[in-house]
C-alpha atoms as a PDB file:
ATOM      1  CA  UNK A   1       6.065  -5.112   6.650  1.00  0.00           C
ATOM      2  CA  UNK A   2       3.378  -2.740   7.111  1.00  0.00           C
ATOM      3  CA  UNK A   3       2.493   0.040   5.179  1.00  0.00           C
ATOM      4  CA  UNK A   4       1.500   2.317   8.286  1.00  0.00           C
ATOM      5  CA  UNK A   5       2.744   5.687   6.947  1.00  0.00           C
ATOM      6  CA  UNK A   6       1.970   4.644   2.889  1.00  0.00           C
ATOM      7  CA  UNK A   7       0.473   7.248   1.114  1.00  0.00           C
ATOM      8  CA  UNK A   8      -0.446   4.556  -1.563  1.00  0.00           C
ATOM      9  CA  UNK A   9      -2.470   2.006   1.310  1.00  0.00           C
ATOM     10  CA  UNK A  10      -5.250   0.412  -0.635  1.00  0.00           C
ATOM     11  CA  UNK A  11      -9.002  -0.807  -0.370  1.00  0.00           C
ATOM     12  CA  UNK A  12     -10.892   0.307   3.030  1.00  0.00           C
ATOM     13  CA  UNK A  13      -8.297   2.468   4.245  1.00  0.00           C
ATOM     14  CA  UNK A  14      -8.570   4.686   1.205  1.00  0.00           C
ATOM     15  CA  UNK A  15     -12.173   5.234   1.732  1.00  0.00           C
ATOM     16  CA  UNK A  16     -11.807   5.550   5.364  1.00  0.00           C
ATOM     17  CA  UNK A  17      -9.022   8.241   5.171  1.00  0.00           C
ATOM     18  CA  UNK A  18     -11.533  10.106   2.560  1.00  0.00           C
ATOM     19  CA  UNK A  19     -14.192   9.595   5.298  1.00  0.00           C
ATOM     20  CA  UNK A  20     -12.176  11.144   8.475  1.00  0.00           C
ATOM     21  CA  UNK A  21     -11.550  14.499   6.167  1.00  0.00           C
ATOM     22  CA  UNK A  22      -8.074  12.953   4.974  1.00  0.00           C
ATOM     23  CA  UNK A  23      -7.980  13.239   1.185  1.00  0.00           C
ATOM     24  CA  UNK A  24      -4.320  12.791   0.458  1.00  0.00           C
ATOM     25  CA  UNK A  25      -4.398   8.833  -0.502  1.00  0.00           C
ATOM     26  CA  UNK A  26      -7.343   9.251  -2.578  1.00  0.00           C
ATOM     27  CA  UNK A  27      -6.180  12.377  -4.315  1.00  0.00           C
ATOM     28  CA  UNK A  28      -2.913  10.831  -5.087  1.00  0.00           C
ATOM     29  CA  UNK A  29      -4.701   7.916  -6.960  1.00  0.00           C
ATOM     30  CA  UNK A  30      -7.466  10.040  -8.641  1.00  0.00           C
ATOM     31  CA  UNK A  31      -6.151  13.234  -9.393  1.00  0.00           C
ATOM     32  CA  UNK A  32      -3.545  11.906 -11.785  1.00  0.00           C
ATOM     33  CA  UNK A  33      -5.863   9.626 -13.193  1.00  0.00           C
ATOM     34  CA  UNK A  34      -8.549  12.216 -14.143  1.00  0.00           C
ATOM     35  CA  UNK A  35      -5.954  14.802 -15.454  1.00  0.00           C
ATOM     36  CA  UNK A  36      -4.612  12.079 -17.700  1.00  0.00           C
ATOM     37  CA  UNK A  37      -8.449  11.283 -18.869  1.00  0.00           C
ATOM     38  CA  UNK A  38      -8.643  15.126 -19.765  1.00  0.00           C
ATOM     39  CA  UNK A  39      -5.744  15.394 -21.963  1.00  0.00           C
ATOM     40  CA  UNK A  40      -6.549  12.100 -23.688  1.00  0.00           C
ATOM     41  CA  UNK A  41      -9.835  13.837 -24.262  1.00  0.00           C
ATOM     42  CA  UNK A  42      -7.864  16.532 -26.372  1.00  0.00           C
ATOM     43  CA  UNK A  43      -8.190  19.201 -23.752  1.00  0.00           C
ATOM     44  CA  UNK A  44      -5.408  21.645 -22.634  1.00  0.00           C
ATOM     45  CA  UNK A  45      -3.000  21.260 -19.495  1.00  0.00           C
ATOM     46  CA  UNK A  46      -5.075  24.020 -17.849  1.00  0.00           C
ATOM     47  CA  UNK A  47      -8.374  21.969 -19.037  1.00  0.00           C
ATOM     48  CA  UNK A  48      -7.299  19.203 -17.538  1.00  0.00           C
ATOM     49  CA  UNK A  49      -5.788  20.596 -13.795  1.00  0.00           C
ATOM     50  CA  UNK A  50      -9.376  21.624 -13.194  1.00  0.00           C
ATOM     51  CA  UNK A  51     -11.352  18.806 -14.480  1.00  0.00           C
ATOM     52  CA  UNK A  52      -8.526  16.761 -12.101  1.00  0.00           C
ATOM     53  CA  UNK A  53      -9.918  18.979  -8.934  1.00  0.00           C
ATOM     54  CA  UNK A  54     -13.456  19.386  -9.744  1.00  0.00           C
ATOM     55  CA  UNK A  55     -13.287  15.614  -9.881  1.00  0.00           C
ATOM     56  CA  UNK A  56     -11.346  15.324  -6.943  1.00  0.00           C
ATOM     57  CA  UNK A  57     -13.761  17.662  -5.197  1.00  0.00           C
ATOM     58  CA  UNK A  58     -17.099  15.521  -6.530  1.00  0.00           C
ATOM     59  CA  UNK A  59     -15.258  12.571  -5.367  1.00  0.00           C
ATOM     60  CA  UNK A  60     -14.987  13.252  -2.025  1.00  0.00           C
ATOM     61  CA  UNK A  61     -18.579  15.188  -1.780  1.00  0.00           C
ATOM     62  CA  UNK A  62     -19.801  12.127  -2.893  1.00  0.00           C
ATOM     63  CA  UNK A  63     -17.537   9.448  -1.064  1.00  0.00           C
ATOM     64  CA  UNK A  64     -19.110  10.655   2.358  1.00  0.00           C
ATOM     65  CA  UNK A  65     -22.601   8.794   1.165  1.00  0.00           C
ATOM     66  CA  UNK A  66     -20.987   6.050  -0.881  1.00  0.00           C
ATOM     67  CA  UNK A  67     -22.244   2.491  -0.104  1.00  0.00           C
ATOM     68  CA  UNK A  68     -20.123  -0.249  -1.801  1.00  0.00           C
ATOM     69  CA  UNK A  69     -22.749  -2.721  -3.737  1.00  0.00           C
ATOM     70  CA  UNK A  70     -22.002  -5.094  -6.331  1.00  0.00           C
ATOM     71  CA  UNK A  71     -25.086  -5.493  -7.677  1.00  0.00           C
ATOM     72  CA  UNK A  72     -25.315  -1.530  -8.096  1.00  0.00           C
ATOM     73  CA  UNK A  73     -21.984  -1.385  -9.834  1.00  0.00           C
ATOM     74  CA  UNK A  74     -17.873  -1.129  -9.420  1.00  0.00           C
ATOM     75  CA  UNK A  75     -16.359   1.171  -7.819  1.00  0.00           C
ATOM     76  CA  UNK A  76     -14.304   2.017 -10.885  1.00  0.00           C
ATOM     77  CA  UNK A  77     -18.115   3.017 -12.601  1.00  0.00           C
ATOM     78  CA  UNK A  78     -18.609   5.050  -9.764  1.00  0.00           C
ATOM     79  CA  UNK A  79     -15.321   7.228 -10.791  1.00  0.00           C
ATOM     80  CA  UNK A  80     -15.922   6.592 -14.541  1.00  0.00           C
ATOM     81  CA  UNK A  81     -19.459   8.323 -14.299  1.00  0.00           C
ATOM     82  CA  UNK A  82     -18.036  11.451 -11.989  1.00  0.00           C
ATOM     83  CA  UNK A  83     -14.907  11.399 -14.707  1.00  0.00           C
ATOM     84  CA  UNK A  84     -17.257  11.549 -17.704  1.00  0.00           C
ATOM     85  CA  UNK A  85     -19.738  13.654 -16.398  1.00  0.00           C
ATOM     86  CA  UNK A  86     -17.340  16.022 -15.895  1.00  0.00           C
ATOM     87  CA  UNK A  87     -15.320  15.875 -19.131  1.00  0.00           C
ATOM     88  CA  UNK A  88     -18.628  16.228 -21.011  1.00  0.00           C
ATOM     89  CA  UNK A  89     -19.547  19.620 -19.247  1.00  0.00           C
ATOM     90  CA  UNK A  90     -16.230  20.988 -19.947  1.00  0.00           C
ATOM     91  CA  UNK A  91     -16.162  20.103 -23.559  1.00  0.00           C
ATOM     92  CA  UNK A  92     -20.306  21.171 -23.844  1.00  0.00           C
ATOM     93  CA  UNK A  93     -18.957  24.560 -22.439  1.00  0.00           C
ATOM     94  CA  UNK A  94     -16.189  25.161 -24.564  1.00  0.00           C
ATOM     95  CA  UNK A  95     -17.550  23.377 -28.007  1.00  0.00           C
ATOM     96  CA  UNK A  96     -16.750  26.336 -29.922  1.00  0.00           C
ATOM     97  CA  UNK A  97     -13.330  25.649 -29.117  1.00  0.00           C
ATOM     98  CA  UNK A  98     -12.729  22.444 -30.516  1.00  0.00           C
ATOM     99  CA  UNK A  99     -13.358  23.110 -33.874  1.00  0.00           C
ATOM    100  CA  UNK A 100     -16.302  24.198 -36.205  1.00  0.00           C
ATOM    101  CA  UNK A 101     -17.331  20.872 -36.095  1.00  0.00           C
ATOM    102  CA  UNK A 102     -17.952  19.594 -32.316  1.00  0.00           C
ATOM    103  CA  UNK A 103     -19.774  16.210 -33.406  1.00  0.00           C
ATOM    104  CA  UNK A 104     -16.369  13.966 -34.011  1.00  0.00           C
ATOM    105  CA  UNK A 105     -15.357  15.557 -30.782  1.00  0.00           C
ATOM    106  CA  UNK A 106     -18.559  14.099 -28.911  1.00  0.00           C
ATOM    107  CA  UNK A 107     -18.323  11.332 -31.158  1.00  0.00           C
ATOM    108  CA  UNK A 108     -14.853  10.360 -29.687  1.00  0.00           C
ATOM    109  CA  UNK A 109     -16.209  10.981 -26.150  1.00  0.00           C
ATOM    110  CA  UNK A 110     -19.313   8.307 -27.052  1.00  0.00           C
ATOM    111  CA  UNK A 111     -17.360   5.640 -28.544  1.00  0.00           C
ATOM    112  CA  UNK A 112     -13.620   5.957 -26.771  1.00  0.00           C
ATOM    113  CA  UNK A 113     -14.151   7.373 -23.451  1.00  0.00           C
ATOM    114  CA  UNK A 114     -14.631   3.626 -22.069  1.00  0.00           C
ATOM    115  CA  UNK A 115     -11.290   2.291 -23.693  1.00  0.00           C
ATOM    116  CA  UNK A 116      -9.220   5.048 -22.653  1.00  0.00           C
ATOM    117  CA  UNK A 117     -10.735   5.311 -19.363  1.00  0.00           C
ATOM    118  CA  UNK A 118      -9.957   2.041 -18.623  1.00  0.00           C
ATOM    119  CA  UNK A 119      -6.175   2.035 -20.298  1.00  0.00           C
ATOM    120  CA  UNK A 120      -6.059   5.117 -18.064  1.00  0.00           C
ATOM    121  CA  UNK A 121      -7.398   3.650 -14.378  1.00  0.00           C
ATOM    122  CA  UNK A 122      -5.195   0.937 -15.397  1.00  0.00           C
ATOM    123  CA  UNK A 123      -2.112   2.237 -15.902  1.00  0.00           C
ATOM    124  CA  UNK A 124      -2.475   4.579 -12.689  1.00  0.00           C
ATOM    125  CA  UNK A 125      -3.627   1.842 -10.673  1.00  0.00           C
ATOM    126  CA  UNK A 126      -0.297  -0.240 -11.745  1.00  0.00           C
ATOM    127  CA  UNK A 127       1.839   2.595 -11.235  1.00  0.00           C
ATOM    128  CA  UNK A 128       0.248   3.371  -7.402  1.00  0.00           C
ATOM    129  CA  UNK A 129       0.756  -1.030  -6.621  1.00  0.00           C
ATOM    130  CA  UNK A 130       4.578  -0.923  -8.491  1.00  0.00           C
ATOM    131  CA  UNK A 131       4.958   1.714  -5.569  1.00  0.00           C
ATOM    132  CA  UNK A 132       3.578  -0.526  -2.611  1.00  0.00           C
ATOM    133  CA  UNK A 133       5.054  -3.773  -3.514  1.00  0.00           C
ATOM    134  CA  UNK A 134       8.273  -1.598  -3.918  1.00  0.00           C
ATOM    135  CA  UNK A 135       8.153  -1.195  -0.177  1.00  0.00           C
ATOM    136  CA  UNK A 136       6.815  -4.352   0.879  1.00  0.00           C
ATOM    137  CA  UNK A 137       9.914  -6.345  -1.020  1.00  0.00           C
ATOM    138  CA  UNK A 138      13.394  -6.919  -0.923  1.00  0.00           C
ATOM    139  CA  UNK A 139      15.210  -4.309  -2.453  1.00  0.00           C
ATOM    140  CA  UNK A 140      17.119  -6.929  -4.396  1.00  0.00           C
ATOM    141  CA  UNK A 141      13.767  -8.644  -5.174  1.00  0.00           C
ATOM    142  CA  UNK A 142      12.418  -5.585  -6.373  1.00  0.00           C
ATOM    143  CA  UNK A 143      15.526  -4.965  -8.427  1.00  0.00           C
ATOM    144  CA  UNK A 144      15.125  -8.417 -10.168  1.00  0.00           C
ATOM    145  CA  UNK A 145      12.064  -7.589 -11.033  1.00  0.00           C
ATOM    146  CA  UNK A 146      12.394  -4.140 -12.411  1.00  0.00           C
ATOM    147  CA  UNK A 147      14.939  -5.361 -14.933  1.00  0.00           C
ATOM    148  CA  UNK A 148      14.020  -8.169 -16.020  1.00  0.00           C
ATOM    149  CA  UNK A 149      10.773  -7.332 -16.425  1.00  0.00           C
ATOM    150  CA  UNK A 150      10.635  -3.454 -17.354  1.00  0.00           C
ATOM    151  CA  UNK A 151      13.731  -2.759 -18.719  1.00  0.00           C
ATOM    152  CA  UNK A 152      13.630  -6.074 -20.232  1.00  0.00           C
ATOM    153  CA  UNK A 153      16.859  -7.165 -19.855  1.00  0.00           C
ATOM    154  CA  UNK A 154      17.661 -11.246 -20.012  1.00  0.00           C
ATOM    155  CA  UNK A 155      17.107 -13.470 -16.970  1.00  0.00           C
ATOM    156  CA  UNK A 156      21.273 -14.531 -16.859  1.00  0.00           C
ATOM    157  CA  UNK A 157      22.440 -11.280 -16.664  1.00  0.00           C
ATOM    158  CA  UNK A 158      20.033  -9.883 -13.961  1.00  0.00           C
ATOM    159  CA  UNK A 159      21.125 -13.137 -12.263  1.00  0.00           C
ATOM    160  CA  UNK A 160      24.482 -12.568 -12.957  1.00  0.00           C
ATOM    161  CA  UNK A 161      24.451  -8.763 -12.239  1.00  0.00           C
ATOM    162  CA  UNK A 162      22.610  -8.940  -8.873  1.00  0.00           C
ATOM    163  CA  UNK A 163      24.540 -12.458  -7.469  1.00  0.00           C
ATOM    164  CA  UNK A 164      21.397 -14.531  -8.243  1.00  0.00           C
ATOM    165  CA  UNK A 165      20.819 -17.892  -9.911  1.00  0.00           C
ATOM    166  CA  UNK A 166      18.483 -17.470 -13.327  1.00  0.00           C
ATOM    167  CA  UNK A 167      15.829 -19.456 -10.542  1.00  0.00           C
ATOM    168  CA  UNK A 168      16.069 -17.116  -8.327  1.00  0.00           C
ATOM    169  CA  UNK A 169      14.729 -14.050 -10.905  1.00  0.00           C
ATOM    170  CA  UNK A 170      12.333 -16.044 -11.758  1.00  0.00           C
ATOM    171  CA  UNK A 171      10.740 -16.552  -8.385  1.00  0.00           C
ATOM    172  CA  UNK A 172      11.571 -13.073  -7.767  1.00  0.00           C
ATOM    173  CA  UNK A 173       9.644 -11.842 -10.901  1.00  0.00           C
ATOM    174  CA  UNK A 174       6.487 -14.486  -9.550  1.00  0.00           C
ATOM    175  CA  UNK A 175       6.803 -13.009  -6.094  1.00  0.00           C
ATOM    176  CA  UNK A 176       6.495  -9.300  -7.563  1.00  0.00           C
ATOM    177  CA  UNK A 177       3.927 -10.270  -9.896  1.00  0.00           C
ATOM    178  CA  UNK A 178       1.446 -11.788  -7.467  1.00  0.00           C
ATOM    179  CA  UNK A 179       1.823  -8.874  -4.876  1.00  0.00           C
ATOM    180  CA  UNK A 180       0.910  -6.340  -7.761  1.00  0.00           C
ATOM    181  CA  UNK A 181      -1.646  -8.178  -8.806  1.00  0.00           C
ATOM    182  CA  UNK A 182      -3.243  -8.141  -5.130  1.00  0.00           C
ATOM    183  CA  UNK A 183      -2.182  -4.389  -5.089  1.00  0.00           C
ATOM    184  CA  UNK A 184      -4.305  -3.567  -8.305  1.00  0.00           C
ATOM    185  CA  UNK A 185      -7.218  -5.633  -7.287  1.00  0.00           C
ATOM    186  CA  UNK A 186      -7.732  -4.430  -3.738  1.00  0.00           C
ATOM    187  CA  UNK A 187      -7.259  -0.643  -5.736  1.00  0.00           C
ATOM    188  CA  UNK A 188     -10.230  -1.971  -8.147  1.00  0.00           C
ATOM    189  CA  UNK A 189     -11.979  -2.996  -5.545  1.00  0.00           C
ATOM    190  CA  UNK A 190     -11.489  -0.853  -2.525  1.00  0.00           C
ATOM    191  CA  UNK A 191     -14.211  -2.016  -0.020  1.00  0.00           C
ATOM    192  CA  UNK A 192     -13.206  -5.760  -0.038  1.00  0.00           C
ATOM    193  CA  UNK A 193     -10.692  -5.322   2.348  1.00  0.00           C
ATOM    194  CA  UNK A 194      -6.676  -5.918   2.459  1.00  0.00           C
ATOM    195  CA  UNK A 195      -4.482  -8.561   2.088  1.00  0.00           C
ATOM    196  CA  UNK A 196      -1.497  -9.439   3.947  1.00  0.00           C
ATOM    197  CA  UNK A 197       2.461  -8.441   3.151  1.00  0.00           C
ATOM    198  CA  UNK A 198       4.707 -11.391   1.392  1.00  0.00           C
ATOM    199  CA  UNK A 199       8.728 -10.931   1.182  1.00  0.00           C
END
C-alpha cells in the first residue's frame, strides 16, 4: 500500500517536500521534537512554542543548501546542532530567569543535552513510524501488535480476543516490529532512500 497522501512519508521525500516550499511533513516530525527538547531543558510552554518555530524556520532556511554526507555527519547532528544552538541562545538571553545561579543550568545543557536529545528524536521518530506502519498493516495485525506489545497484555488472550492462534501474534508482533524498525531508520537517515510496503 502506498503512502501517497501520508503526512508521515519518510527519507527523500521529506527533504524533497521541504525543497518544493512544502514544509508540512518536516514540521510535523521536527516541531514536536524541538518543543519537547525545550521543556526538557526547563523552559516554559511559551519558551518552548518559539524555540519549536525558530527551529522549524532554521531548518528549512538551511535544508535548501543541505548536502547529505556521511563522512560530514548524521542528519540527526545536523538537527541536534540547529536544536542546541537555539536552546542555548534562549537560555543565554533569559539567564536571569533561571535562577541566581545560571551555571547548573548551563551545566545541565553541557552534560545532558545529548541524552535527552536523543531519548527525545527517539521517541518522536517511533511515534511518527507507529503511525506509518499503522497504515501500511492489517488492521487486525496492527491490533495484535498494539496489545500485546504496548498495552502489554498476554499473547493467549490477544489470540483469543482477536480469533488468532498465540503463532499468529507472534508473527504479527515480528511483522510490526521489522516495518518500524525500517520506518525509524529511513527517519534517521532520510537521504538513503525508501523501502518497500510489507502486509
Amino acid at each position: 500500500m502506498a503512502l501517497q497522501n501520508d503526512p508521515y512519508r519518510t527519507r527523500t521525500s521529506v527533504l524533497v517536500d521541504v525543497l518544493s516550499g512544502d514544509g508540512d511533513a518536516f514540521a510535523r516530525i521536527y516541531t514536536p521534537l524541538a518543543y519537547g527538547m525545550a521543556r526538557r531543558m526547563s523552559l516554559s510552554h511559551p519558551d518552548a512554542e518559539d524555540i519549536a518555530q525558530q527551529v522549524l524556520l532554521e531548518i528549512v532556511r538551511q535544508i535548501r543548501d543541505f548536502h547529505y554526507d556521511r563522512s560530514r555527519g548524521s542528519f540527526r547532528g545536523f538537527i541536534k546542532a540547529i536544536v542546541r544552538r537555539r536552546v542555548c541562545d534562549l537560555k543565554r538571553r533569559r539567564r536571569e530567569v533561571l535562577a541566581a545561579d545560571a551555571a547548573p543550568a548551563e551545566g545541565v545543557l553541557d552534560d545532558g543535552f545529548d541524552r535527552i536529545f536523543d531519548r527525545e528524536w527517539y521517541k518522536t521518530h517511533l511515534s511518527v513510524a507507529l503511525e506509518v506502519v499503522r497504515g501500511e498493516v492489517h488492521a487486525r495485525t496492527f491490533e495484535a501488535f498494539y496489545r500485546s506489545v504496548l498495552l502489554e497484555q498476554p499473547v493467549e488472550q490477544v489470540a483469543g480476543e482477536l480469533g488468532l492462534s498465540p503463532n499468529q501474534v507472534s508473527q504479527y508482533k515480528r511483522r510490526v516490529f521489522e516495518r518500524l524498525k525500517q520506518h525509524v531508520e529511513a527517519l534517521e537517515n532520510p537521504a538513503d532512500g525508501a523501502g518497500g510496503n510489507a502486509r
